[in-house]
Protein backbone atom coordinates (compact mmCIF):
# COMPACT_ATOMS: atom_id res chain seq x y z
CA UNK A 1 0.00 0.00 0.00
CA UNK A 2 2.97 2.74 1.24
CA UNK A 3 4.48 1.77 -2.52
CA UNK A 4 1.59 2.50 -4.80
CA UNK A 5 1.09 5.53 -2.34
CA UNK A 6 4.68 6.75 -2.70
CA UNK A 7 4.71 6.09 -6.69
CA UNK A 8 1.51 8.60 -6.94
CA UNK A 9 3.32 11.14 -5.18
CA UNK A 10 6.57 10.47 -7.00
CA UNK A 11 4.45 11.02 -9.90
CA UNK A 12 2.89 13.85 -8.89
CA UNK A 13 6.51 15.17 -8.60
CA UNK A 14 5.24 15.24 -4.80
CA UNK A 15 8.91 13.72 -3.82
CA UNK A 16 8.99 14.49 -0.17
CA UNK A 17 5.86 12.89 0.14
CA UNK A 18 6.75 9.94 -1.63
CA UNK A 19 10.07 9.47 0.02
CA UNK A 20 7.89 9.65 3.38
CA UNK A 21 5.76 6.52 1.61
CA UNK A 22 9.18 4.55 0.35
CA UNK A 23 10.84 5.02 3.81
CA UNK A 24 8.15 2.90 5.44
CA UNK A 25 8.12 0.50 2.49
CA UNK A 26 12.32 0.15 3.19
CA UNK A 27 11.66 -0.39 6.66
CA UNK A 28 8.89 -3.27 6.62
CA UNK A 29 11.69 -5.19 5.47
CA UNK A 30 9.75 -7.24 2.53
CA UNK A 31 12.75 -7.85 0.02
CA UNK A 32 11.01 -7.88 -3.64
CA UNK A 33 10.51 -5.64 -6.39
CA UNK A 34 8.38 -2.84 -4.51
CA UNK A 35 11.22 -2.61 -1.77
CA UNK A 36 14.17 -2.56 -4.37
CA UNK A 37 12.20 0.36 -6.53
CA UNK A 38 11.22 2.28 -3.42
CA UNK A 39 14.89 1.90 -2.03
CA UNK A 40 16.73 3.13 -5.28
CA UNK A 41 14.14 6.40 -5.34
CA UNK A 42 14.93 7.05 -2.10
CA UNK A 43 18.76 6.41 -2.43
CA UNK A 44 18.79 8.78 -5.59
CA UNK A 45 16.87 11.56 -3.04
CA UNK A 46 19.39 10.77 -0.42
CA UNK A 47 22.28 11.01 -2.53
CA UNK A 48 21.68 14.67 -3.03
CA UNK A 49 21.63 15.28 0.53
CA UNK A 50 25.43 15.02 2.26
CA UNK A 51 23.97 14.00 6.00
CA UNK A 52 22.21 11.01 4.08
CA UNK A 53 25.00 9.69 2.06
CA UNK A 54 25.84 6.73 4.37
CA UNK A 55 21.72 5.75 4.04
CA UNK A 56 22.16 6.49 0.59
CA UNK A 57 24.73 4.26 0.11
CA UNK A 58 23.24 1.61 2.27
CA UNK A 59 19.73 1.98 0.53
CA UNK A 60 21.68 1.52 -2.94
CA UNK A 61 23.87 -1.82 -2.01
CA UNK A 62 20.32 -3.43 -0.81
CA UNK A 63 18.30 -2.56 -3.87
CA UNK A 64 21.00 -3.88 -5.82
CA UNK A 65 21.13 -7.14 -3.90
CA UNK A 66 17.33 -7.61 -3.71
CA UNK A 67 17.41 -6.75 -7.55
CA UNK A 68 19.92 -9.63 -7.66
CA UNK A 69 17.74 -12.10 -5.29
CA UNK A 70 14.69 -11.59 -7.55
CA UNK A 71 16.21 -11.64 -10.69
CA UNK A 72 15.96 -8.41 -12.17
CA UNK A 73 19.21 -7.75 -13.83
CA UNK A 74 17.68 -4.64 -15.55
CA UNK A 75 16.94 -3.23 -12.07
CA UNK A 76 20.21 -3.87 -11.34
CA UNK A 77 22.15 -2.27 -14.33
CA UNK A 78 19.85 0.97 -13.36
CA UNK A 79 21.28 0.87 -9.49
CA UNK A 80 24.47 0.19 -10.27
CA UNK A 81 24.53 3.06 -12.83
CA UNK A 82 23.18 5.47 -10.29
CA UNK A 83 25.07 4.14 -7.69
CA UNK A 84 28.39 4.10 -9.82
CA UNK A 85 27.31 8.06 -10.21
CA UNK A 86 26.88 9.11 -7.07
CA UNK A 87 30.35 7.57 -6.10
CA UNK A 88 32.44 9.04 -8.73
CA UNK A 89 30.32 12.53 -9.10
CA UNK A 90 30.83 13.15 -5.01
CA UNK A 91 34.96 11.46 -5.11
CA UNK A 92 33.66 9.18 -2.20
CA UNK A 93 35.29 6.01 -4.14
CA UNK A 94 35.95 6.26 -8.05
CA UNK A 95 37.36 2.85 -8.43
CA UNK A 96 34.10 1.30 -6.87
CA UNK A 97 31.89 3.84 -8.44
CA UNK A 98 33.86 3.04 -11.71
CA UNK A 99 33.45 -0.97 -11.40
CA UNK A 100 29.77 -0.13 -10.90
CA UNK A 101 29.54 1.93 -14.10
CA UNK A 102 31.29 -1.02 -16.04
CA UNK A 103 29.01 -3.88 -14.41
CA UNK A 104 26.28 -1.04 -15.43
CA UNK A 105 27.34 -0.82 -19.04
CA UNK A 106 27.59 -5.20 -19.44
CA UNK A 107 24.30 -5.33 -17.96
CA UNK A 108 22.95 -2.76 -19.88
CA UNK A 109 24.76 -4.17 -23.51
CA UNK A 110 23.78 -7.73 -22.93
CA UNK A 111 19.99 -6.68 -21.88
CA UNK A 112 20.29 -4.29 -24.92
CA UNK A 113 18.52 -1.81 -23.11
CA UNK A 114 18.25 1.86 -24.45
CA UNK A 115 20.83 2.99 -21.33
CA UNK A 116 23.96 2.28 -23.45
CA UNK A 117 25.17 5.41 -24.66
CA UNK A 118 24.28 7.24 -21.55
CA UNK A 119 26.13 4.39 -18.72
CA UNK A 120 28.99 4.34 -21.76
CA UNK A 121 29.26 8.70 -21.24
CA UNK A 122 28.81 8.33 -17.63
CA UNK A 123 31.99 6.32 -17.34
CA UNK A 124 34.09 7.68 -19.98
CA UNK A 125 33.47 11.51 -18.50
CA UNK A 126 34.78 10.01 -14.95
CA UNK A 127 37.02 7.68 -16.13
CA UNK A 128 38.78 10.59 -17.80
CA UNK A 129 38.48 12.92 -14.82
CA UNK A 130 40.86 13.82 -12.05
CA UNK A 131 39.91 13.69 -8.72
């Protein structure tokens, strides 16, 4: 119910609402698909807030691994891209946000998802940067 209430308001573009909704949905603990979207939306809101970056991070490794669990591998390619992102973009750790931009950009090439060209940018442009 806190899912399909949170997605409205995401929707809505109602995002501290919805992050309200996805926090309860991360903490009843129910590890499938509703849990691992709700927990990458609210990593990605996290991410832009520094005091949140460690639940950020800790939000992103669990949607990955429930994506993982269920079977999902384009869920995962999308986590791992944003994940990958937010590690390289902020200098927290570029050679782990880099390995998740490459696992990203397999994912994404062997699901032949649209995402190719922009995970392939994303890790040239940091691959190329200096930190």
């Amino acid at each position: 119910m806190y899912y399909v209430l949170g997605m409205h308001e995401y929707r809505r573009r109602r995002f501290r609402d919805a992050m309200s909704y996805f926090q309860r949905v991360v903490k009843v603990g129910v590890l499938n698909h509703d849990e691992s979207i709700a927990g990458h939306l609210l990593a990605n809101y996290w991410s832009r807030q520094r005091p949140r970056w460690g639940d950020a991070e800790t939000l992103y490794k669990s949607s990955i691994e429930i994506g993982k669990n269920i079977g999902n591998q384009f869920h995962v390619a999308q986590v791992s891209f944003k994940y990958g992102e937010f590690l390289c973009a902020n200098s927290i750790d570029r050679s782990r946000g880099l390995s998740l931009l490459k696992s990203s950009l397999d994912l994404n090439t062997n699901l032949r998802t649209r995402f190719v060209a922009q995970v392939r940018s994303a890790l040239q442009r940091y691959s190329e940067s200096q930190f």
